[in-house]
C-alpha atoms as a PDB file:
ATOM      1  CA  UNK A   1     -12.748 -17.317  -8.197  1.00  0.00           C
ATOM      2  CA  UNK A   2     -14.252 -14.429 -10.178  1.00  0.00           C
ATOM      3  CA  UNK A   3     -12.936 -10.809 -10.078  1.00  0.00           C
ATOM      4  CA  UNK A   4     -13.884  -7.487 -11.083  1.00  0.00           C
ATOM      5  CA  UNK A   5     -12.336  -4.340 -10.533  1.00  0.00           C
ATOM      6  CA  UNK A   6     -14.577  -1.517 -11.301  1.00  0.00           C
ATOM      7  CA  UNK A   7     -14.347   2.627 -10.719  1.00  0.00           C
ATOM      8  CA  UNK A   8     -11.572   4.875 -11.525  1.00  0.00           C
ATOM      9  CA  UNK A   9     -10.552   7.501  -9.201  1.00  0.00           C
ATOM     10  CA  UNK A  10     -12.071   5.440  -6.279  1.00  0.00           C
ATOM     11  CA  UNK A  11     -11.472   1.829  -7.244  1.00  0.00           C
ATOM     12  CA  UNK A  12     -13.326  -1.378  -5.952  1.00  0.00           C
ATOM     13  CA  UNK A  13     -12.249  -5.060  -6.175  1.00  0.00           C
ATOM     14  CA  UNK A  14     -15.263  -7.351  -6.210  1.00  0.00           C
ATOM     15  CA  UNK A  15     -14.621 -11.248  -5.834  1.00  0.00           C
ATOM     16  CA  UNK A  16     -17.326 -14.373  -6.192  1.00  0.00           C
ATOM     17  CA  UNK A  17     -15.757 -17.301  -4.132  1.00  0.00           C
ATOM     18  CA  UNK A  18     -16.632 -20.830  -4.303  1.00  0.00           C
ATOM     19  CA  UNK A  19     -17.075 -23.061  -1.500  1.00  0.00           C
ATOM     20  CA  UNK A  20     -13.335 -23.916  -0.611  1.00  0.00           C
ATOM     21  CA  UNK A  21     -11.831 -20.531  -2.221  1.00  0.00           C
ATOM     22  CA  UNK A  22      -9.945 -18.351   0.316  1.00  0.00           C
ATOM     23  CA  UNK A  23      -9.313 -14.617  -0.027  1.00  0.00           C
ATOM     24  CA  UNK A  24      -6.537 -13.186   2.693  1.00  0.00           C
ATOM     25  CA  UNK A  25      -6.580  -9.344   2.964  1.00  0.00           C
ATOM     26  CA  UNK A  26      -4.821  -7.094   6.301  1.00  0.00           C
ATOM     27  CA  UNK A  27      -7.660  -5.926   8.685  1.00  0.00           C
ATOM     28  CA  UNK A  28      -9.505  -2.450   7.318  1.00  0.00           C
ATOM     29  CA  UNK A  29      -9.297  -3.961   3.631  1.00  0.00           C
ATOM     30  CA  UNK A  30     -12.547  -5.219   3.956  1.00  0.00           C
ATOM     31  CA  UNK A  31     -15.723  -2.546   1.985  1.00  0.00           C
ATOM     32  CA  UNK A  32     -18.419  -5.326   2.183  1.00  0.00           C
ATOM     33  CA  UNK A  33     -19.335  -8.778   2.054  1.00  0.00           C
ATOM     34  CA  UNK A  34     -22.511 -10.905   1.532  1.00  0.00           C
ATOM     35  CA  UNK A  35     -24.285 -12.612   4.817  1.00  0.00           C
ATOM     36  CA  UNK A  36     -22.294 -16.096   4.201  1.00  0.00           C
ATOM     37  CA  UNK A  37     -19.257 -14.700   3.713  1.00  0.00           C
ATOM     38  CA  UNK A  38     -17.070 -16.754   7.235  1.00  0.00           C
ATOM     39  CA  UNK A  39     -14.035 -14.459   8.647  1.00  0.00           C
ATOM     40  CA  UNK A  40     -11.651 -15.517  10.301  1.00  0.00           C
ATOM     41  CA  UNK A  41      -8.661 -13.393  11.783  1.00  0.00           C
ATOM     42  CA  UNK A  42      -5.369 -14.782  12.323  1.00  0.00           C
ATOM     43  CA  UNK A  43      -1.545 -14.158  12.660  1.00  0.00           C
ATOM     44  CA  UNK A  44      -1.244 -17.573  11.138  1.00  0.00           C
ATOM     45  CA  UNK A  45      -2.037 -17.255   7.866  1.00  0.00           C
ATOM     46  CA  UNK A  46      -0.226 -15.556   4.525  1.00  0.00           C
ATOM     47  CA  UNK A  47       2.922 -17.912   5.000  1.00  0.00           C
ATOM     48  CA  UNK A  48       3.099 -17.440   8.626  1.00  0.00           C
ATOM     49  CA  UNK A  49       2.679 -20.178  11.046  1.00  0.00           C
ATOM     50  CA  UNK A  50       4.418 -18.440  14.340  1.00  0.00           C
ATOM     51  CA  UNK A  51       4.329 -15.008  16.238  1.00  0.00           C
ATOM     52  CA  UNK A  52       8.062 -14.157  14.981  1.00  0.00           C
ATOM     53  CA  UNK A  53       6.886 -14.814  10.922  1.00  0.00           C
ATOM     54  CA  UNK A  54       3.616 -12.389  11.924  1.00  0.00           C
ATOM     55  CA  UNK A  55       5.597 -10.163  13.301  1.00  0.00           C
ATOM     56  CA  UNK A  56       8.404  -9.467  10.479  1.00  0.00           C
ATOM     57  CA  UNK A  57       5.330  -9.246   8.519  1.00  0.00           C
ATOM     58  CA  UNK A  58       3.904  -6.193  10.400  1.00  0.00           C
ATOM     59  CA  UNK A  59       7.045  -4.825  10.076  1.00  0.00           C
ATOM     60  CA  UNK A  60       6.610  -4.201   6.841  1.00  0.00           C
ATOM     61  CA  UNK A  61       2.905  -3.017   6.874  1.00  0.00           C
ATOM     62  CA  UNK A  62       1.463  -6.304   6.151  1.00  0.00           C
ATOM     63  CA  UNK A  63      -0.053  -6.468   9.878  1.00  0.00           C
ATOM     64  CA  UNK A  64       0.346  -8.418  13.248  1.00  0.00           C
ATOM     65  CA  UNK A  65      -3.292 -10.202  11.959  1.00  0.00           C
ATOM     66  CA  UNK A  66      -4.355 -10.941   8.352  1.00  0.00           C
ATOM     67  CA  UNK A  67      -8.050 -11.389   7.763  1.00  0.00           C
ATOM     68  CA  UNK A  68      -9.599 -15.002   5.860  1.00  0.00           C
ATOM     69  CA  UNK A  69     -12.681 -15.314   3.586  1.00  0.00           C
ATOM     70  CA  UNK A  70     -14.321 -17.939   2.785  1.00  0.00           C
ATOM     71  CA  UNK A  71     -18.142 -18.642   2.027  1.00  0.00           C
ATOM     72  CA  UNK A  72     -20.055 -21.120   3.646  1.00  0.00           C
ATOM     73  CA  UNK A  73     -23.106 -22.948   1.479  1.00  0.00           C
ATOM     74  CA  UNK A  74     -22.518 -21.735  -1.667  1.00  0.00           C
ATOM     75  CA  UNK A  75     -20.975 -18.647  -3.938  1.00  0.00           C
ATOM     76  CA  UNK A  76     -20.070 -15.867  -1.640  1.00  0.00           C
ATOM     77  CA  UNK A  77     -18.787 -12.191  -2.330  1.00  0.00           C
ATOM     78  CA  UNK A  78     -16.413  -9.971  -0.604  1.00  0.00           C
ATOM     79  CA  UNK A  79     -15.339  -6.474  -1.813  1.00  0.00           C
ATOM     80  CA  UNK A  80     -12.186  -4.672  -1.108  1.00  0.00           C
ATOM     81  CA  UNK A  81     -11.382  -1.067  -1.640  1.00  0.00           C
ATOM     82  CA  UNK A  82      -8.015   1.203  -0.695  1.00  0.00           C
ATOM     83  CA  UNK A  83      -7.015   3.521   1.377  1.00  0.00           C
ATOM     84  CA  UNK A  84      -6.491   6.754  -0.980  1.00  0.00           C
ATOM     85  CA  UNK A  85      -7.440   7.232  -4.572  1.00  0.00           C
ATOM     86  CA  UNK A  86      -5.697   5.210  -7.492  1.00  0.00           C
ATOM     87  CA  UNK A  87      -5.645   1.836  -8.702  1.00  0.00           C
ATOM     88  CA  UNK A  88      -6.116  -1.567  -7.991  1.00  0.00           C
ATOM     89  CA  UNK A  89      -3.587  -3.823 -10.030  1.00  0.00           C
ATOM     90  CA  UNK A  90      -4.036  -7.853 -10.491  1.00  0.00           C
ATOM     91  CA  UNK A  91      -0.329  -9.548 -10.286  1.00  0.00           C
ATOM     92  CA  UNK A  92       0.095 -13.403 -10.515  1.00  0.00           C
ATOM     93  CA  UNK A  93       2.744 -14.856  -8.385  1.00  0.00           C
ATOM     94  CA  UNK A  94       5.009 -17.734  -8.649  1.00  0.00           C
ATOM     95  CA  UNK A  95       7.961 -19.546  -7.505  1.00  0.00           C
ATOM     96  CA  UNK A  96      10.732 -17.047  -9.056  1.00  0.00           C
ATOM     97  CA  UNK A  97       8.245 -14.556  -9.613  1.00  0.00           C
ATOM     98  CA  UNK A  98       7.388 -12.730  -6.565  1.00  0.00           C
ATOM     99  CA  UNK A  99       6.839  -8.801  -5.922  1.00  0.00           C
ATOM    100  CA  UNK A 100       8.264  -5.859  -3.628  1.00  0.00           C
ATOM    101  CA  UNK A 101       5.350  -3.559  -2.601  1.00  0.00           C
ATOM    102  CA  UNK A 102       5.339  -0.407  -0.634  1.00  0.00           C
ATOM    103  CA  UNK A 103       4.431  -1.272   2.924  1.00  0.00           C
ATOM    104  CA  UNK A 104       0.646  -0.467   2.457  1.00  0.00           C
ATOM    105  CA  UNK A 105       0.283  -1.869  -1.472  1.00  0.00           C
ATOM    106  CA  UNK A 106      -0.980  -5.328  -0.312  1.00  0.00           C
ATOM    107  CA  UNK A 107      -4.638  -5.408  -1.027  1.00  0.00           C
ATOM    108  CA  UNK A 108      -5.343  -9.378  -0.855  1.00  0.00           C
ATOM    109  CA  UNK A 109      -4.247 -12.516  -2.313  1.00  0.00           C
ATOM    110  CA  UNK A 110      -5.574 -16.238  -2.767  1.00  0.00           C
ATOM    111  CA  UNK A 111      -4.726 -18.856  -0.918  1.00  0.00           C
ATOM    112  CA  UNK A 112      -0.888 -19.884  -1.238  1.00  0.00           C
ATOM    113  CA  UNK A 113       0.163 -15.999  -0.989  1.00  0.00           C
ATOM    114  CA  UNK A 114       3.304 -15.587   1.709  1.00  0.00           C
ATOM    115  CA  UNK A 115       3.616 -12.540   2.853  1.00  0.00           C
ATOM    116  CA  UNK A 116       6.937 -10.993   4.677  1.00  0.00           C
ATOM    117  CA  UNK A 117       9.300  -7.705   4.872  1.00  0.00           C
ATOM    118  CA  UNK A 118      11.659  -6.817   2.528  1.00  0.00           C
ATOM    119  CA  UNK A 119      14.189  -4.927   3.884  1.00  0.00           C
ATOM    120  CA  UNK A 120      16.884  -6.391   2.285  1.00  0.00           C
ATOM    121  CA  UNK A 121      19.841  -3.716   2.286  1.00  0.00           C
ATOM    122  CA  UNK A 122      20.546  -2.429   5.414  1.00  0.00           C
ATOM    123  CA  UNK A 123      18.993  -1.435   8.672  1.00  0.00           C
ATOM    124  CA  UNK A 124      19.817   2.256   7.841  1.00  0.00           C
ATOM    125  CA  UNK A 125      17.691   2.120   4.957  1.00  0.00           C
ATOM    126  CA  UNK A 126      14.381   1.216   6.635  1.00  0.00           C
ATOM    127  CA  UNK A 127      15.040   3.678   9.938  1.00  0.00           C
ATOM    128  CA  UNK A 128      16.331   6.790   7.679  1.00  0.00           C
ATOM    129  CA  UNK A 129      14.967   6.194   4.460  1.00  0.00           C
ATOM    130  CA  UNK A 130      11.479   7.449   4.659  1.00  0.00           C
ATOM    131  CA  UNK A 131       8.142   6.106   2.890  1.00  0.00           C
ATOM    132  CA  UNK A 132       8.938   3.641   0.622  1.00  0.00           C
ATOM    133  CA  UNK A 133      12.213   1.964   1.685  1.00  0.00           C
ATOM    134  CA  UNK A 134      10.564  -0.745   4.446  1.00  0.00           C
ATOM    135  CA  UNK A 135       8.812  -2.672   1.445  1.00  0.00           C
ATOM    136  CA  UNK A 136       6.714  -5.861   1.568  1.00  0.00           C
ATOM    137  CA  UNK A 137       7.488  -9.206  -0.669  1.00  0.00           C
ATOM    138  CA  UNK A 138       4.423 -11.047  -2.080  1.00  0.00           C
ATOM    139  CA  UNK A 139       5.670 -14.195  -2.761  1.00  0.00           C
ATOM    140  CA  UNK A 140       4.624 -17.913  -2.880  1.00  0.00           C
ATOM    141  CA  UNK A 141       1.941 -19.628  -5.687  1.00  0.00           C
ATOM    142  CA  UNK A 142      -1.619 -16.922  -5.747  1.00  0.00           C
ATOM    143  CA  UNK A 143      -3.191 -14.309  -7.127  1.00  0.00           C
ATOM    144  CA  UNK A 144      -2.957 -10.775  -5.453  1.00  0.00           C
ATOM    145  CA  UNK A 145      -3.662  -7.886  -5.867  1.00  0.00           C
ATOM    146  CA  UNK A 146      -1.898  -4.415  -5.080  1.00  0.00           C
ATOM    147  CA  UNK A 147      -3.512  -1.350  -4.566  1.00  0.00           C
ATOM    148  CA  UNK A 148      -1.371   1.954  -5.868  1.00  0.00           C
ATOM    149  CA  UNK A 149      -1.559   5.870  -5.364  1.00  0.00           C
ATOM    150  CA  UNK A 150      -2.623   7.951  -8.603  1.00  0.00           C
ATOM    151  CA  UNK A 151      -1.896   7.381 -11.554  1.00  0.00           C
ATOM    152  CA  UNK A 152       1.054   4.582 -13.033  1.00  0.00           C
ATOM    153  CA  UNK A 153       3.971   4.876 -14.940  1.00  0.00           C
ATOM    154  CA  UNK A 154       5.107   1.654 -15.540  1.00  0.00           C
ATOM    155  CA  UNK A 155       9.206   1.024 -17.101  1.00  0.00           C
ATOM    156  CA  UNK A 156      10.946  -1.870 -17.433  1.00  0.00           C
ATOM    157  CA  UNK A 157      14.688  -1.894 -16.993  1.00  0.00           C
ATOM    158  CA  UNK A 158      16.755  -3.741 -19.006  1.00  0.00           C
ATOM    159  CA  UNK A 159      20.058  -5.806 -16.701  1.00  0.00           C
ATOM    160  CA  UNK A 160      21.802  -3.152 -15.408  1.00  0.00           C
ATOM    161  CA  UNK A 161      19.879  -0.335 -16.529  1.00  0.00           C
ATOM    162  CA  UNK A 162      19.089   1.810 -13.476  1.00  0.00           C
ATOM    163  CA  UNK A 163      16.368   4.385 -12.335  1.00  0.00           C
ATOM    164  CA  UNK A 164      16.678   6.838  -9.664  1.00  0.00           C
ATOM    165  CA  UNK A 165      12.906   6.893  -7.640  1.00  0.00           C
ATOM    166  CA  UNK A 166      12.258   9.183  -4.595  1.00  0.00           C
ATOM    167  CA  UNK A 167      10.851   6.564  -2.304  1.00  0.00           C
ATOM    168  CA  UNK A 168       7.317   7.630  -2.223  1.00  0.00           C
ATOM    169  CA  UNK A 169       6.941   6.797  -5.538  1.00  0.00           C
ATOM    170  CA  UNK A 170       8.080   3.238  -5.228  1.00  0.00           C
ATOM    171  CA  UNK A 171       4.487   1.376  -5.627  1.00  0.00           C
ATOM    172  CA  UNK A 172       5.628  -1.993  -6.947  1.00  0.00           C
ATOM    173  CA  UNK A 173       8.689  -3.932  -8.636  1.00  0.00           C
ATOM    174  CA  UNK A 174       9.559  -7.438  -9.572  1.00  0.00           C
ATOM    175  CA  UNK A 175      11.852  -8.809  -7.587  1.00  0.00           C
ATOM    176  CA  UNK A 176      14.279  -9.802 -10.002  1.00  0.00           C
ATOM    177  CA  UNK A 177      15.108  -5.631  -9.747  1.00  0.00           C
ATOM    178  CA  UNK A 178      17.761  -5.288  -7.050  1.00  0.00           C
ATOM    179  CA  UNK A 179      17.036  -1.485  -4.831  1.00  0.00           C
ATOM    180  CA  UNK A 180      19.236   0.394  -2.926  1.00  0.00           C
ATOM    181  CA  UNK A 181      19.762   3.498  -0.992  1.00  0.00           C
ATOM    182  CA  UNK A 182      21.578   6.755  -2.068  1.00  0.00           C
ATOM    183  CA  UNK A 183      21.777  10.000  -0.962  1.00  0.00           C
ATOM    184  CA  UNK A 184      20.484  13.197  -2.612  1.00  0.00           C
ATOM    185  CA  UNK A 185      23.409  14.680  -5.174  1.00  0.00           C
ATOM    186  CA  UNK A 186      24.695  17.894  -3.457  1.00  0.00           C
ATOM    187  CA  UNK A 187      24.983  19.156   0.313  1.00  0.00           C
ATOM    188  CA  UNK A 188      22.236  22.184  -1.204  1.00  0.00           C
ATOM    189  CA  UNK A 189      20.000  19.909  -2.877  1.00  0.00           C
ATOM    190  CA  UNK A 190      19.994  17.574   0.328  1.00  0.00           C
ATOM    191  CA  UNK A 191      19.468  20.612   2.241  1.00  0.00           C
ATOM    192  CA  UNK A 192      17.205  23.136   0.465  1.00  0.00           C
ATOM    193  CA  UNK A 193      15.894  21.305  -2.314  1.00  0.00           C
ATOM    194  CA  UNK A 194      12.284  19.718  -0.454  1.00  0.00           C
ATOM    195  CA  UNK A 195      13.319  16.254  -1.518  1.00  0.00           C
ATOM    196  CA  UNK A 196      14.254  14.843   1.492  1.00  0.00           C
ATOM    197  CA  UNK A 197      17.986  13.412   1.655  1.00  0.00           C
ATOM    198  CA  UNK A 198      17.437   9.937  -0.482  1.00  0.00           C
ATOM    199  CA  UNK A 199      16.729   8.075  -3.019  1.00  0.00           C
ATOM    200  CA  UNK A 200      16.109   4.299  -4.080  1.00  0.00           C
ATOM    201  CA  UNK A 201      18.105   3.036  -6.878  1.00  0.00           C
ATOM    202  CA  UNK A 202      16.309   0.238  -8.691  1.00  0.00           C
ATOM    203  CA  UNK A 203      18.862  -1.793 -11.068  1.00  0.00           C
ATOM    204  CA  UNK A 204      17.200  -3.901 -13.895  1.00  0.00           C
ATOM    205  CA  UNK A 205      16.021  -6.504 -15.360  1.00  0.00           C
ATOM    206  CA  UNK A 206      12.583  -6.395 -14.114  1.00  0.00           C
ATOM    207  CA  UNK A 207       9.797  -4.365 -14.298  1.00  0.00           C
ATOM    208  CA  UNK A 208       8.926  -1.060 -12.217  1.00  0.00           C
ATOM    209  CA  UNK A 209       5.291   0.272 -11.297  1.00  0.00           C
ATOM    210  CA  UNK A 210       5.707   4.068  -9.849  1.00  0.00           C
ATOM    211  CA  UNK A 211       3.057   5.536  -8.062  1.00  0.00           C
ATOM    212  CA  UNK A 212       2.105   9.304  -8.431  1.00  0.00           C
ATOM    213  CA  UNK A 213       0.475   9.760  -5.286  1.00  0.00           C
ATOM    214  CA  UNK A 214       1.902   9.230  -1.739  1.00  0.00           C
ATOM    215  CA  UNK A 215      -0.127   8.619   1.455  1.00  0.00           C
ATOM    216  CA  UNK A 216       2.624  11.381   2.920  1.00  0.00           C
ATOM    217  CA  UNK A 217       1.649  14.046  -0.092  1.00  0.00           C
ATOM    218  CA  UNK A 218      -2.277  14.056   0.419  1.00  0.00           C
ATOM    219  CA  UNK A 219      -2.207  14.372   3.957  1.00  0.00           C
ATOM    220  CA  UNK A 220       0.477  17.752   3.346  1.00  0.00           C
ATOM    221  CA  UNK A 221      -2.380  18.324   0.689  1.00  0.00           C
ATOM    222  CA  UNK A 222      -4.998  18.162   3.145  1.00  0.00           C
ATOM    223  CA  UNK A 223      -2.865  19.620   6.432  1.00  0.00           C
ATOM    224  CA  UNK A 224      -4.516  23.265   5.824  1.00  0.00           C
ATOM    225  CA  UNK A 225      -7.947  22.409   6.111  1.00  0.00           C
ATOM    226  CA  UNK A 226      -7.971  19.946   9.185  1.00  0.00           C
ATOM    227  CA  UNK A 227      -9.366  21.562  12.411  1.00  0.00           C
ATOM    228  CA  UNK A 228      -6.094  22.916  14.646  1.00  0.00           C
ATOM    229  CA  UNK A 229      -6.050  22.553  18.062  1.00  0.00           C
ATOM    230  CA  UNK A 230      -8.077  25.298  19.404  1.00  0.00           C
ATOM    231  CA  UNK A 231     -10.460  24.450  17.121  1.00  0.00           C
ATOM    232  CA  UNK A 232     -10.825  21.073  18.218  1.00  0.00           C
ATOM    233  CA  UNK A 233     -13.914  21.693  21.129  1.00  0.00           C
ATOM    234  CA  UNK A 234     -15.967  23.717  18.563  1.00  0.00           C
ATOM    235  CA  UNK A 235     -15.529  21.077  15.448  1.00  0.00           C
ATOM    236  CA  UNK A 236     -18.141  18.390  14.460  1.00  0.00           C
ATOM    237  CA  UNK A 237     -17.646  14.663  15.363  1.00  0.00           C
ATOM    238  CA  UNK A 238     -17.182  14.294  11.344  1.00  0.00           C
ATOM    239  CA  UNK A 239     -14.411  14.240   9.306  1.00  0.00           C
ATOM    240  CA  UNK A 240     -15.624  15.255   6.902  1.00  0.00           C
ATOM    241  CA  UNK A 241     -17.405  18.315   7.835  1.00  0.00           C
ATOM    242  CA  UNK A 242     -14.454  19.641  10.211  1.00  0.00           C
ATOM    243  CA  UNK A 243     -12.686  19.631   6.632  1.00  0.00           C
ATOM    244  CA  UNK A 244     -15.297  21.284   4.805  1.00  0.00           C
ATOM    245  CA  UNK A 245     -15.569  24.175   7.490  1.00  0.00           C
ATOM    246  CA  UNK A 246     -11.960  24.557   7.394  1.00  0.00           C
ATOM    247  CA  UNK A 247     -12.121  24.656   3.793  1.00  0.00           C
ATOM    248  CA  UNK A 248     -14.665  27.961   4.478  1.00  0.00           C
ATOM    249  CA  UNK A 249     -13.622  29.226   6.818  1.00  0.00           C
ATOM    250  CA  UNK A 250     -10.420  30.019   4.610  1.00  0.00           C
ATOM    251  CA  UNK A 251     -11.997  31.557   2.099  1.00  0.00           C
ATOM    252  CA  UNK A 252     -14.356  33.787   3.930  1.00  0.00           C
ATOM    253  CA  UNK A 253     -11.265  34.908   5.996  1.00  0.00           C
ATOM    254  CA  UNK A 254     -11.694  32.940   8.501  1.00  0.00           C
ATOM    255  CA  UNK A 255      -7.933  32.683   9.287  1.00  0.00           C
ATOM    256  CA  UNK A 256      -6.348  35.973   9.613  1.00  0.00           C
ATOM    257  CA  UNK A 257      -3.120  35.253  11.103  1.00  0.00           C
END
């Protein structure tokens, strides 16, 4: 299997597959294929072979179904792009050498990938923790990759060293780093401060990829220009042009509450 990750702000991940290669990716991964690319969607696939192992999987943001490519009579090419701009990283994954991801960093993986939640703490981190704290664990014998938001800054802790993250920024850590849950320092800070009320505490050795972009900050970004609710019957069908009216609409007073 062949790969090529092109673009910057918007990146792409481009894969040739030979007959008998299989790509797995969560459904709405998939940017384009070519005409003999085969499909198939599944819950048992990515190290699932029941409803209860598909399910712990969605828990996590892997999804109830997973998506398989594989081309039929000859090479075959399938692109896969994310969600919200950043980068597309290439891990490789082995026994003793598997990855937490943020709950939408999954991108696709070779055959052999297992996929499954990694909620490993407690309960309360995963209901009260926020973005961030319900991760996924790539795991098994594959190549994946992970798709991150913005740009990277990439540490690695030495045993026992530890990093305080909010839990947006959590894109991606080996998972010989141990993570917890702590609270915000201060009843103000907690309070007042914007930051929510926790943090994750990664603990070394292992090595951390943080993310500057959260799914949760661009859509605050982009909260001002969306169409409101009396605006909703007057709006076009598209996306994209409800935002740019909004956009003009602002700055030719438009709003003048």
């Amino acid at each position: 299997m062949q790969s090529l990750i092109s673009g910057n702000l918007l990146p792409v991940l481009e894969l040739a597959l030979e007959p008998g290669e299989v790509v797995i990716a969560p459904p709405g991964e998939l940017a384009w294929m070519t005409p003999n690319m085969g499909m198939n969607t599944t819950t048992a696939t990515a190290g699932s072979s029941g409803l209860w192992g598909a399910i712990t999987r969605a828990v996590s943001g892997g999804g109830l179904f997973m998506s398989e490519f594989t081309p039929n009579g000859g090479t075959g090419g399938v692109a896969f792009t994310p969600k919200v701009p950043g980068q597309i990283l290439p891990v490789e994954v082995a026994d003793g050498r598997g990855y937490m991801v943020h709950r939408h960093g999954f991108l696709c993986g070779t055959q052999g990938v297992v996929l499954t939640s990694a909620l490993q703490r407690s309960l309360g981190a995963g209901i009260f923790g926020g973005e961030g704290f319900v991760l996924q664990h790539i795991g098994g014998t594959c190549q994946a990759w992970v798709a991150l938001g913005g740009e990277i800054v990439n540490p690695e802790l030495a045993a026992g060293e530890t990093l305080l993250v909010h839990p947006g920024h959590v894109g991606m850590f080996e998972d010989s780093v141990t993570f917890d849950i702590t609270t915000i320092p201060g009843i103000k800070n907690a309070l007042f401060g914007g930051d929510g009320l926790f943090l994750v505490r990664l603990t070394g050795p292992g090595r951390v990829w943080l993310q500057t972009m959260t799914v949760p900050t661009l859509a605050h970004a982009l909260a001002p220009y969306m169409p409101r609710g009396g605006e909703a019957s007057s709006t076009s069908s598209d996306p994209a042009a409800n935002v740019a009216g909004s956009v003009m609409r602002g700055i030719f007073g438009g709003d003048r509450s």
